[in-house]
N, C-alpha and C. Protein backbone atom coordinates (compact mmCIF):
# COMPACT_ATOMS: atom_id res chain seq x y z
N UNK A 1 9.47 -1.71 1.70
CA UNK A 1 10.12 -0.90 2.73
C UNK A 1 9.19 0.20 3.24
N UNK A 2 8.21 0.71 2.44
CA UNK A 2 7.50 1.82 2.69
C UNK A 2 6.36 1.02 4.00
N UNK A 3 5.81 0.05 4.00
CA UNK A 3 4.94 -0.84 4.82
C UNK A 3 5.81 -0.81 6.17
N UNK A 4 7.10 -1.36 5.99
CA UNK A 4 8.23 -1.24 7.17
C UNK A 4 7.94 -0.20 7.53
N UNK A 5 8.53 0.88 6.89
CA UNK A 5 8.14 2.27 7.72
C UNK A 5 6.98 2.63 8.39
N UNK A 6 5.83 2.24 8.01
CA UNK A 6 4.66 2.69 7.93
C UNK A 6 4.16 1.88 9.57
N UNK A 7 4.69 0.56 9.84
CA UNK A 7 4.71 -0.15 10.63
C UNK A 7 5.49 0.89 12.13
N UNK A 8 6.58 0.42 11.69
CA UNK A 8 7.53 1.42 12.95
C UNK A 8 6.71 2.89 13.28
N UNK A 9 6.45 4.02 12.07
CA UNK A 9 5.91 4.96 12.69
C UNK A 9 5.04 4.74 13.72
N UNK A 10 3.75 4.19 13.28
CA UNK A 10 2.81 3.42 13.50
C UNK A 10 2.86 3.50 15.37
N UNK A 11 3.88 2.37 15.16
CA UNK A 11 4.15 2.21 16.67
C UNK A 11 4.80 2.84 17.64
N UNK A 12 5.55 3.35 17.08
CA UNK A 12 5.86 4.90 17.25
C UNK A 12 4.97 5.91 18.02
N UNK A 13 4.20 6.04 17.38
CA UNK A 13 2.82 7.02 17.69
C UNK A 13 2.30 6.78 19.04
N UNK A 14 1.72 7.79 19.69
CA UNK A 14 0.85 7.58 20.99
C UNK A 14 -0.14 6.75 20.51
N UNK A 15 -0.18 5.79 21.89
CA UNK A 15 -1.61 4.55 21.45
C UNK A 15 -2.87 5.71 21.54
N UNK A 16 -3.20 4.94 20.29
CA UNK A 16 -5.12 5.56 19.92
C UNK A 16 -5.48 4.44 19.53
N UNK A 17 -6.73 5.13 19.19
CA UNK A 17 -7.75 4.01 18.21
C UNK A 17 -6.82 4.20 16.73
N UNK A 18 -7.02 5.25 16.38
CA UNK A 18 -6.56 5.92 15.48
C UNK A 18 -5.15 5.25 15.08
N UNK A 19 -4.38 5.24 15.98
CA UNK A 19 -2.41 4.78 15.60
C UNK A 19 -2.73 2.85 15.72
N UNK A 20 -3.89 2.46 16.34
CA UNK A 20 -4.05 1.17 16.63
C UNK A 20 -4.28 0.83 14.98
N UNK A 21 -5.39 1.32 14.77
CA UNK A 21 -5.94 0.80 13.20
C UNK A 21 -4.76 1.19 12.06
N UNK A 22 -4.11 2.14 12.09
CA UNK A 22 -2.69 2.07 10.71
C UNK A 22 -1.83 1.47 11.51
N UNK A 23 -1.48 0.70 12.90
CA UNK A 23 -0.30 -0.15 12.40
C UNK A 23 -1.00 -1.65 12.29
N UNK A 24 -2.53 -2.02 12.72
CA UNK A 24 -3.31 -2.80 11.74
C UNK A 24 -2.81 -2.67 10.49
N UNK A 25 -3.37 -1.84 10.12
CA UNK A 25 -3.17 -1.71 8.49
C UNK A 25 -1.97 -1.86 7.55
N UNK A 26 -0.77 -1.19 8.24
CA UNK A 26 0.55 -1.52 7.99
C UNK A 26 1.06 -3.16 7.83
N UNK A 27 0.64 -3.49 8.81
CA UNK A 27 0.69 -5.01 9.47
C UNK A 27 0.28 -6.44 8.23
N UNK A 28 -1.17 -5.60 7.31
CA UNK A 28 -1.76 -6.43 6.51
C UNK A 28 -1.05 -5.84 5.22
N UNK A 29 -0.53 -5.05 5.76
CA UNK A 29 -0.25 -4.50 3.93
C UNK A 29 1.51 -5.37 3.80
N UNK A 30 2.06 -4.81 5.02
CA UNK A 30 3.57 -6.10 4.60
C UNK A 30 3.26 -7.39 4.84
N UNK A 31 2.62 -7.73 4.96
CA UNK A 31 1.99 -9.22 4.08
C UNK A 31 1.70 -9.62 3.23
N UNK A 32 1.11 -8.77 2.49
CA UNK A 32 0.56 -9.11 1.26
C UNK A 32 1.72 -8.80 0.48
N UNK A 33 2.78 -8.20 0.43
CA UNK A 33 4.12 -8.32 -0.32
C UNK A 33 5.17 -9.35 0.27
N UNK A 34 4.91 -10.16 1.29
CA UNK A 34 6.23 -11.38 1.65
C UNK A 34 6.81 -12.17 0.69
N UNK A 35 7.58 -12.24 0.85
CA UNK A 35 8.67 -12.77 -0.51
C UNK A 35 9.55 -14.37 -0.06
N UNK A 36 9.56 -14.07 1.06
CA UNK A 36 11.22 -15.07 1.68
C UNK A 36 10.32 -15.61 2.90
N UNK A 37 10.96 -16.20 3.44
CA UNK A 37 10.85 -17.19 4.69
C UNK A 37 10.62 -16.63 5.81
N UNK A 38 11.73 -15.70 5.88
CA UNK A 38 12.00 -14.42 6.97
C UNK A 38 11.19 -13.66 7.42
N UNK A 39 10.48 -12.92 6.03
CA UNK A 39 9.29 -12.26 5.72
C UNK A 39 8.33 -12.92 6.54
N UNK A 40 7.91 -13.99 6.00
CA UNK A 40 6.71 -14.60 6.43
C UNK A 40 6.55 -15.16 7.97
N UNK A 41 7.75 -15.12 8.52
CA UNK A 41 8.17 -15.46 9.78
C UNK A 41 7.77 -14.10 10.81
N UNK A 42 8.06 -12.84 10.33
CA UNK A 42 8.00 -11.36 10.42
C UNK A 42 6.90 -11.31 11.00
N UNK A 43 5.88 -11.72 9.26
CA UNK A 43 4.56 -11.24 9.20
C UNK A 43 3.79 -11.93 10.09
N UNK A 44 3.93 -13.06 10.99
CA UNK A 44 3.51 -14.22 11.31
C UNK A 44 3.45 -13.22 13.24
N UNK A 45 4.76 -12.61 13.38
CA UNK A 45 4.24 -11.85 14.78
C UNK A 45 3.79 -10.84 14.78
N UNK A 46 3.84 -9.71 13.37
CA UNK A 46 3.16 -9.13 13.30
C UNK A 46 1.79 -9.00 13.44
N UNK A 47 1.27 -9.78 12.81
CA UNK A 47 -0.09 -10.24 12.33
C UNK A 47 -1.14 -10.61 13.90
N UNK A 48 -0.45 -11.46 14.68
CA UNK A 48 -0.65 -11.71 15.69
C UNK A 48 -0.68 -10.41 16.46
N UNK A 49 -0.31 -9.71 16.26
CA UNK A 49 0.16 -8.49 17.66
C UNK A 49 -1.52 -7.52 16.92
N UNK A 50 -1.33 -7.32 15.60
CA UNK A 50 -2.43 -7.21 14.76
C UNK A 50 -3.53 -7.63 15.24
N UNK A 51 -3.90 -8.71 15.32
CA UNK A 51 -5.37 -9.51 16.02
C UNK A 51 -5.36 -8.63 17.29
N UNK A 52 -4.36 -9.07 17.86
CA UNK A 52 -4.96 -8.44 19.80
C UNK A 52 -5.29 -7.19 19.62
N UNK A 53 -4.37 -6.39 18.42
CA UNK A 53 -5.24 -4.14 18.72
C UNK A 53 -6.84 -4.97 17.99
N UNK A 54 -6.57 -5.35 16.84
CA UNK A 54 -8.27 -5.47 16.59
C UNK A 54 -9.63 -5.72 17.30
N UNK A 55 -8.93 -7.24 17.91
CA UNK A 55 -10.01 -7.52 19.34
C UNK A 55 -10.34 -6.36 20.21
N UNK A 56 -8.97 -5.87 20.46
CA UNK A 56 -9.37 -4.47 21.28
C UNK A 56 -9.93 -3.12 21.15
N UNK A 57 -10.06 -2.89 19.89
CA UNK A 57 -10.68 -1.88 19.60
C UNK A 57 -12.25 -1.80 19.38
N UNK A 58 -12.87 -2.87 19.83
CA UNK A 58 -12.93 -3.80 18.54
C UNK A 58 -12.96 -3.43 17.15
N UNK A 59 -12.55 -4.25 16.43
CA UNK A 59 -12.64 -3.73 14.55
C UNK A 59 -12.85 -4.94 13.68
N UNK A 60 -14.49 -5.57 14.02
CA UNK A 60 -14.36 -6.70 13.22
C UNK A 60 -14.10 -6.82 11.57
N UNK A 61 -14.07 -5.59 10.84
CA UNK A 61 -13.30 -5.77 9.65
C UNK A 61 -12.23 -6.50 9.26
N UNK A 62 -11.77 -5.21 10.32
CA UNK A 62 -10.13 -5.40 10.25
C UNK A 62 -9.37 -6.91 11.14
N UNK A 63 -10.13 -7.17 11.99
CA UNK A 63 -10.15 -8.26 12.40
C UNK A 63 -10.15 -9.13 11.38
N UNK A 64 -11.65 -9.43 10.75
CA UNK A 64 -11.58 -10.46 9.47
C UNK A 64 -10.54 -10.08 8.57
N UNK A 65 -9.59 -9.42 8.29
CA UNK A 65 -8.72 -9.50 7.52
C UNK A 65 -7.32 -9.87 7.97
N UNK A 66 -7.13 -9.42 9.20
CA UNK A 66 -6.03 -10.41 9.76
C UNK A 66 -5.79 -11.68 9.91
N UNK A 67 -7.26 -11.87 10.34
CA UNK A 67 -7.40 -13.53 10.49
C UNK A 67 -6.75 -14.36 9.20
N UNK A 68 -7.78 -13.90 8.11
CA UNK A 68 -7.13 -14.22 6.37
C UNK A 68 -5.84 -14.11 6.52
N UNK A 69 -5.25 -13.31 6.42
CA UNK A 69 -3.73 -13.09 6.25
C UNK A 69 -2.64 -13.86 7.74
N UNK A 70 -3.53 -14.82 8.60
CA UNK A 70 -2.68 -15.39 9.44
C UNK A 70 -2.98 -16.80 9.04
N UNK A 71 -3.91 -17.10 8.20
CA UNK A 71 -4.53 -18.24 7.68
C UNK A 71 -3.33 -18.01 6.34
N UNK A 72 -3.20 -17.40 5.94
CA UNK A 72 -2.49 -17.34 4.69
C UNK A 72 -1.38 -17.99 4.38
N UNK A 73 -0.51 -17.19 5.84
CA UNK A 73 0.79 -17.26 6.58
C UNK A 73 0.80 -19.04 6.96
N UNK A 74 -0.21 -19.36 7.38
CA UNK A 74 -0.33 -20.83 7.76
C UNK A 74 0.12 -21.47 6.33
N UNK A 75 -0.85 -21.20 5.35
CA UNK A 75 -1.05 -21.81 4.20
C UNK A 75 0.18 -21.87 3.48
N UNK A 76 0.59 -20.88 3.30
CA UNK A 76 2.05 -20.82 2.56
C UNK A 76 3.32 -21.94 3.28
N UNK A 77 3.45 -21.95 4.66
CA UNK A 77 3.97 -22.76 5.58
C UNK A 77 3.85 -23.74 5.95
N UNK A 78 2.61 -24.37 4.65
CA UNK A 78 1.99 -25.77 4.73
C UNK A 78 1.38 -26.91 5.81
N UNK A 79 0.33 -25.56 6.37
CA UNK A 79 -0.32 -25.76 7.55
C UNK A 79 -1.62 -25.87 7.05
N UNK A 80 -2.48 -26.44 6.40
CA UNK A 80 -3.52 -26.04 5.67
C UNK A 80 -5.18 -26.05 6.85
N UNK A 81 -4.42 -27.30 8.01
CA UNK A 81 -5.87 -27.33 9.06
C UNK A 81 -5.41 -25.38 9.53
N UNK A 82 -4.55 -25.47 9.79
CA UNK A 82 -4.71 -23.82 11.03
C UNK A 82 -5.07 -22.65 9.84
N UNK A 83 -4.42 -22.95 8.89
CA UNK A 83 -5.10 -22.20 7.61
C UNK A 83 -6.79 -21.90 7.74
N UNK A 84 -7.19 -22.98 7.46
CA UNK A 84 -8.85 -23.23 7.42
C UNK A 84 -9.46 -22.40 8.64
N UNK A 85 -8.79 -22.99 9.79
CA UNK A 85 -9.01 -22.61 11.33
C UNK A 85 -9.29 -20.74 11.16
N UNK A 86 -8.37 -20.55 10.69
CA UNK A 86 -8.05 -18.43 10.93
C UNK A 86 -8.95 -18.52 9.34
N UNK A 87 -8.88 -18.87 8.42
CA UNK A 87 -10.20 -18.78 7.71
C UNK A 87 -11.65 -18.29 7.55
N UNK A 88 -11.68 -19.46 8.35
CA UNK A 88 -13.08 -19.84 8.82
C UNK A 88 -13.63 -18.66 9.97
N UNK A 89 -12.68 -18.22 10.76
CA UNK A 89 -13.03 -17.10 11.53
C UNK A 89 -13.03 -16.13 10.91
N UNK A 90 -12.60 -15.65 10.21
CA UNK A 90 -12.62 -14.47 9.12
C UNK A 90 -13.88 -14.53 8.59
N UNK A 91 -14.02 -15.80 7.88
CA UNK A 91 -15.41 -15.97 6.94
C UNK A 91 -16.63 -15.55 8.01
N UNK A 92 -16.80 -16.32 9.23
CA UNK A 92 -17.59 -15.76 9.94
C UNK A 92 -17.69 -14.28 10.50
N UNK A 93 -17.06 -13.80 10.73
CA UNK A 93 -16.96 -12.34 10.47
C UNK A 93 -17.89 -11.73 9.29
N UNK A 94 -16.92 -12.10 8.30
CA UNK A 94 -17.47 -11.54 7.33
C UNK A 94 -18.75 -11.56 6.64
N UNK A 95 -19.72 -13.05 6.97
CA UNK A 95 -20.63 -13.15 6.56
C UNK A 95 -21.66 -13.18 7.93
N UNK A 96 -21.03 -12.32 9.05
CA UNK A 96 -21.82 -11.45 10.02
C UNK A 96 -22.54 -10.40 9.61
N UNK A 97 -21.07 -9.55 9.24
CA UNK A 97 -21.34 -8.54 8.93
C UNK A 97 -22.05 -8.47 7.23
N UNK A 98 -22.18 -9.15 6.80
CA UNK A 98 -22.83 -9.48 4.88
C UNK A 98 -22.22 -8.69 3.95
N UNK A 99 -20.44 -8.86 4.49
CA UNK A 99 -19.23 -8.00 3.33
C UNK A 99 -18.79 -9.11 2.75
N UNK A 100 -19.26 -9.08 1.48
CA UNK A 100 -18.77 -10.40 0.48
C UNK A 100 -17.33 -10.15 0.00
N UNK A 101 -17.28 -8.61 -0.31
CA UNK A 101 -15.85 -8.36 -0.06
C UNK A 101 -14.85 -8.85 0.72
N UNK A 102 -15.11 -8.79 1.65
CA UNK A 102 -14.40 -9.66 3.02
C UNK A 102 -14.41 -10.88 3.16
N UNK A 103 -15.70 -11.38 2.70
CA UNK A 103 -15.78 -12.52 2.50
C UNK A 103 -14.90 -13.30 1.76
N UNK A 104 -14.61 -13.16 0.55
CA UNK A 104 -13.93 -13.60 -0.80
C UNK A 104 -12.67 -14.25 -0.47
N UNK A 105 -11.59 -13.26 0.07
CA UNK A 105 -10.09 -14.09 0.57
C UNK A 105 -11.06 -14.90 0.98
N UNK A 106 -11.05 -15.63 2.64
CA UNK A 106 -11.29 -16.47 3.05
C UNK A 106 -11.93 -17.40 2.67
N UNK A 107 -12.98 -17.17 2.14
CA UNK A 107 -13.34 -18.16 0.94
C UNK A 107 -12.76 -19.02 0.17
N UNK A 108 -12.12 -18.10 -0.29
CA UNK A 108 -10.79 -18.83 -1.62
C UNK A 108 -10.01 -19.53 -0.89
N UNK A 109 -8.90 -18.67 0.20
CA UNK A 109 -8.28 -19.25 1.37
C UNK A 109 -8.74 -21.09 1.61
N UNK A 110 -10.17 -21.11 2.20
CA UNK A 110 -10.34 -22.34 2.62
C UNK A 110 -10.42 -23.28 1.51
N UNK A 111 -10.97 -22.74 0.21
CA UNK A 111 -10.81 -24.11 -0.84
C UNK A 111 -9.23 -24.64 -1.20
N UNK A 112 -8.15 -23.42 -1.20
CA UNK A 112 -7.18 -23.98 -1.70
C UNK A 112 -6.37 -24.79 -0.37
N UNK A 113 -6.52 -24.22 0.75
CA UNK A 113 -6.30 -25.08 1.77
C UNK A 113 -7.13 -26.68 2.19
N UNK A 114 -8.63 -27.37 1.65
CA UNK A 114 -9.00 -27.70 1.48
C UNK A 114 -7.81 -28.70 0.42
N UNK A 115 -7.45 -28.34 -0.83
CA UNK A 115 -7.05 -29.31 -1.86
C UNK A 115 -5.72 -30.13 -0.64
N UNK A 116 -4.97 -28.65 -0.29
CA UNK A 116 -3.69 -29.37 0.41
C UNK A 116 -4.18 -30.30 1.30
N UNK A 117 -5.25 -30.52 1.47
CA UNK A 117 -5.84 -32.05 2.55
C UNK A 117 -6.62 -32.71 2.16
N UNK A 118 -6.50 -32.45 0.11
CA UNK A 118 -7.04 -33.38 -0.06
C UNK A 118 -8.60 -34.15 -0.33
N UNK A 119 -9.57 -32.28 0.11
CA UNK A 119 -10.35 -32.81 0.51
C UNK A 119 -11.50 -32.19 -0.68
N UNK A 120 -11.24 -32.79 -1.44
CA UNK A 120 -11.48 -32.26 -3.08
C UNK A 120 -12.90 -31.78 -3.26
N UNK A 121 -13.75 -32.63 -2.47
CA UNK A 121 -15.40 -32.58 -2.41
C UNK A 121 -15.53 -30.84 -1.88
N UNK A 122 -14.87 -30.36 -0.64
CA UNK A 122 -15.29 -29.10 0.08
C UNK A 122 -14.65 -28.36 -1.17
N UNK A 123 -13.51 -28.30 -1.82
CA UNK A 123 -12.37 -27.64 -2.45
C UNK A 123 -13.36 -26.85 -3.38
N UNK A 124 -13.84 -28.06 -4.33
CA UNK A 124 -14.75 -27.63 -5.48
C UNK A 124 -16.39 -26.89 -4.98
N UNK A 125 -16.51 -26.75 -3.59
CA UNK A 125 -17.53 -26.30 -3.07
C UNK A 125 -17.05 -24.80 -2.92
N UNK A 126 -16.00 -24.66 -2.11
CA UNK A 126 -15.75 -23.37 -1.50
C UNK A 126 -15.32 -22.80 -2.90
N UNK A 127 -14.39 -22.91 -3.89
CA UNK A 127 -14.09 -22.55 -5.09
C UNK A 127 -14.96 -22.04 -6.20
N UNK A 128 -16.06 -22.72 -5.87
CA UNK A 128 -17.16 -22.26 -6.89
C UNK A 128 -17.53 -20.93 -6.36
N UNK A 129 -18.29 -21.03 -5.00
CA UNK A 129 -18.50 -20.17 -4.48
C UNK A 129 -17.34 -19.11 -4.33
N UNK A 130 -16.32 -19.28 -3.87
CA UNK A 130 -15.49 -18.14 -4.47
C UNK A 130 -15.23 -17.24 -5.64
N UNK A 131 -15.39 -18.37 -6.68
CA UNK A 131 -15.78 -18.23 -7.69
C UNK A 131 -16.23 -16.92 -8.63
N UNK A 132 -17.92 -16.64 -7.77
CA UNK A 132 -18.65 -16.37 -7.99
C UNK A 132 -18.18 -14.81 -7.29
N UNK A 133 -18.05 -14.51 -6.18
CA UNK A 133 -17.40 -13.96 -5.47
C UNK A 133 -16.62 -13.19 -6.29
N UNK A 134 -15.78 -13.37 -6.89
CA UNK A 134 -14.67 -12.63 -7.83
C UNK A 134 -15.59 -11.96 -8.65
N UNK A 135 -16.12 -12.75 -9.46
CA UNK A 135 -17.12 -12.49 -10.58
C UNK A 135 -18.18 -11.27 -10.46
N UNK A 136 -18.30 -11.23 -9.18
CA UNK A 136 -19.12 -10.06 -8.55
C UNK A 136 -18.83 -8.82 -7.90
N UNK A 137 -17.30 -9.07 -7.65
CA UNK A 137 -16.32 -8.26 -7.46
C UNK A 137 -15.73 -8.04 -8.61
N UNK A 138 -15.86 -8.13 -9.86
CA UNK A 138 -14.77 -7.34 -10.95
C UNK A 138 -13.35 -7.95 -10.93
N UNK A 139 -13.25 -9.19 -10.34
CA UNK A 139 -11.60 -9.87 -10.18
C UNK A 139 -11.39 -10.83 -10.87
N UNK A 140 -11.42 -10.56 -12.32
CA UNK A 140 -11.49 -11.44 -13.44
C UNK A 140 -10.30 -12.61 -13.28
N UNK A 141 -8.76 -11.96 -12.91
CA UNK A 141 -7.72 -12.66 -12.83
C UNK A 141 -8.21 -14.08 -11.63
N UNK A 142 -8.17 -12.98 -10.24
CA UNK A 142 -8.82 -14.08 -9.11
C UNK A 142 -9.99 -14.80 -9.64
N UNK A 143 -11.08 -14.82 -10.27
CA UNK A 143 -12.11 -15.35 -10.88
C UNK A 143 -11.49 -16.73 -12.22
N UNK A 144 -10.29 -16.25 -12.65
CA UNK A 144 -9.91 -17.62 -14.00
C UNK A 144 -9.23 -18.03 -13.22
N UNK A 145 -8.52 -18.38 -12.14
CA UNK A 145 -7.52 -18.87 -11.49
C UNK A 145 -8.10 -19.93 -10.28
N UNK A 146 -9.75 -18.98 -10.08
CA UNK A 146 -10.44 -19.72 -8.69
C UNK A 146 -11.46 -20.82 -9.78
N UNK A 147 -11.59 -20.30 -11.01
CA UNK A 147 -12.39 -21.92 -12.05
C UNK A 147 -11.85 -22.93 -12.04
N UNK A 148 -10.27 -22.41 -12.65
CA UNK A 148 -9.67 -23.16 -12.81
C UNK A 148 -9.12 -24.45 -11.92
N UNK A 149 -9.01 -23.89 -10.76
CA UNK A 149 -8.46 -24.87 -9.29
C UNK A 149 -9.60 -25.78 -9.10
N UNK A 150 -11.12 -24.96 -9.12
CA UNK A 150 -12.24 -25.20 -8.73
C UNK A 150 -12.36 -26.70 -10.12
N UNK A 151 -12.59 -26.25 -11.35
CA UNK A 151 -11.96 -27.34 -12.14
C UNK A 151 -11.70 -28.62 -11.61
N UNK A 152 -10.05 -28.36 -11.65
CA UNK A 152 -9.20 -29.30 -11.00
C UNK A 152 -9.55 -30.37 -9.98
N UNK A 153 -10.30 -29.41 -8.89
CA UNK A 153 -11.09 -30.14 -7.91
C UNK A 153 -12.12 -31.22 -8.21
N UNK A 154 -12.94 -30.73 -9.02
CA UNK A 154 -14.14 -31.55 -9.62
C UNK A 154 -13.50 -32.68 -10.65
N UNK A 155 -12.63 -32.71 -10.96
CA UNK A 155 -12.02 -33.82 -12.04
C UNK A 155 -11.53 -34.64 -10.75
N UNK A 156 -10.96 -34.25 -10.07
CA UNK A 156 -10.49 -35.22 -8.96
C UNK A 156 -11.48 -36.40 -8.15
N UNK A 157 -12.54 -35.36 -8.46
CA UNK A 157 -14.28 -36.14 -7.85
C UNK A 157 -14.72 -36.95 -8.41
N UNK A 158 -14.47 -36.64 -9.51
CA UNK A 158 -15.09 -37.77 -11.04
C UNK A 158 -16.37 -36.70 -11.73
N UNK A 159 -16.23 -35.35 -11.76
CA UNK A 159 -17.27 -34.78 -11.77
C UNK A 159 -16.50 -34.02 -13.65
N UNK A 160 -16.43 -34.92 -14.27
CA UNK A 160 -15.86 -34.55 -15.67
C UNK A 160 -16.13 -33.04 -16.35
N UNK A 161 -17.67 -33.52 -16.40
CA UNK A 161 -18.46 -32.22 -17.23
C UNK A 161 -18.21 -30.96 -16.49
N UNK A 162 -18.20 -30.75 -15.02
CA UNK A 162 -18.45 -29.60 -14.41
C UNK A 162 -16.62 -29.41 -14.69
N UNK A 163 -15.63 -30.26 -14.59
CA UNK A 163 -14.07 -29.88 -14.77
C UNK A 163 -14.15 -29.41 -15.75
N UNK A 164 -14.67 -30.13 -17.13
CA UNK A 164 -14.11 -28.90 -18.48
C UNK A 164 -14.88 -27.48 -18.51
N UNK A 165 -16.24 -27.64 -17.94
CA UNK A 165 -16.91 -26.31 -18.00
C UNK A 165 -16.49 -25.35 -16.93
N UNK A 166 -15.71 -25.68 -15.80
CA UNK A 166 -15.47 -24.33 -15.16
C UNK A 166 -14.04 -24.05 -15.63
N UNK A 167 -13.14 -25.15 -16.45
CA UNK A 167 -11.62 -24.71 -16.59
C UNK A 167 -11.73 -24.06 -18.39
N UNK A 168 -12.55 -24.44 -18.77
CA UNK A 168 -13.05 -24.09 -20.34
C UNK A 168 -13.35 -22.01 -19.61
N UNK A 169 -14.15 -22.21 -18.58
CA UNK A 169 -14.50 -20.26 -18.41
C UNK A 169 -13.54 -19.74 -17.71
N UNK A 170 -12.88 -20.65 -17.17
CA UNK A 170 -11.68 -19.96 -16.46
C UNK A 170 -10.47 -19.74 -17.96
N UNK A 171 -10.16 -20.74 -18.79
CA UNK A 171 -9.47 -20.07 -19.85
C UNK A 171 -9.94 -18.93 -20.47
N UNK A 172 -11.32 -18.70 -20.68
CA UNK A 172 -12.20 -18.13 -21.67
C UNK A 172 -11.76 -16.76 -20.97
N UNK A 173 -11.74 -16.80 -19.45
CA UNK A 173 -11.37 -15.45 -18.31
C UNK A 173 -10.13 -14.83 -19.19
């Protein structure tokens, strides 16, 4: 509810740069708590209204993080190509600008959207590399969870040894 609020003030406010970037920010933050259908339906025009202040200000950060979180919104809604799609623009962003931070969602984003199609070969690619990503970021949880999938992926390949050794460090996480 506090994000709700934070949203409405937000818009509320005389347009700035300034009132543009916190109801950005508002925008990504009640997303990352969606719960229900509704929610995610919410976050889905939010998010969008989100992209256009970013483009306009421009704020390719904050940009790359909307994108993620409209890729997300896809993903959860079992859209996994438009997933990849708002992804993949994020990732480029992010590895414009050389914020691995930024980088990381989208990263992860495209491998697990990747499995939902199936496409096990990229899955265990982007996953590793995500992977690694966590690992370098201090995100031990995101790091045993992205082996583990990453794992999963590679057993699906026929790639045995590399499945028990990344789901063996992802338990070990």
């Amino acid at each position: 509810s506090y994000y709700e609020q934070a949203l409405v003030t937000a818009r509320a406010l005389p347009l700035t740069q300034e009132t543009q970037r916190a109801e950005i920010d508002a925008a990504v933050k009640l997303a990352t708590v969606a719960a229900t259908r509704q929610d995610i339906e919410r976050d889905q025009g939010n998010l969008e209204r989100a992209r256009a202040l970013s483009e306009g200000l421009p704020d390719q950060p904050r940009l790359a993080q909307v994108l993620y979180w409209l890729g997300r919104v896809q993903y959860v809604l079992g859209n996994p190509h438009a997933a990849i799609a708002y992804a993949e623009q994020g990732l480029d962003i992010a590895e414009r600008l050389g914020d691995e931070a930024l980088a990381a969602p989208p990263m992860n984003l495209i491998g697990r959207a990747s499995y939902q199609q199936g496409d096990f070969r990229k899955t265990a690619q982007m996953l590793r590399r995500s992977a690694e990503q966590m690992r370098q970021l201090g995100n031990k949880s995101d790091e045993a969870t992205t082996l583990a999938a990453a794992g999963l992926a590679c057993a699906m390949i026929g790639e045995a040894e590399a499945a028990h050794a990344l789901g063996d460090e992802g338990v070990r996480l």
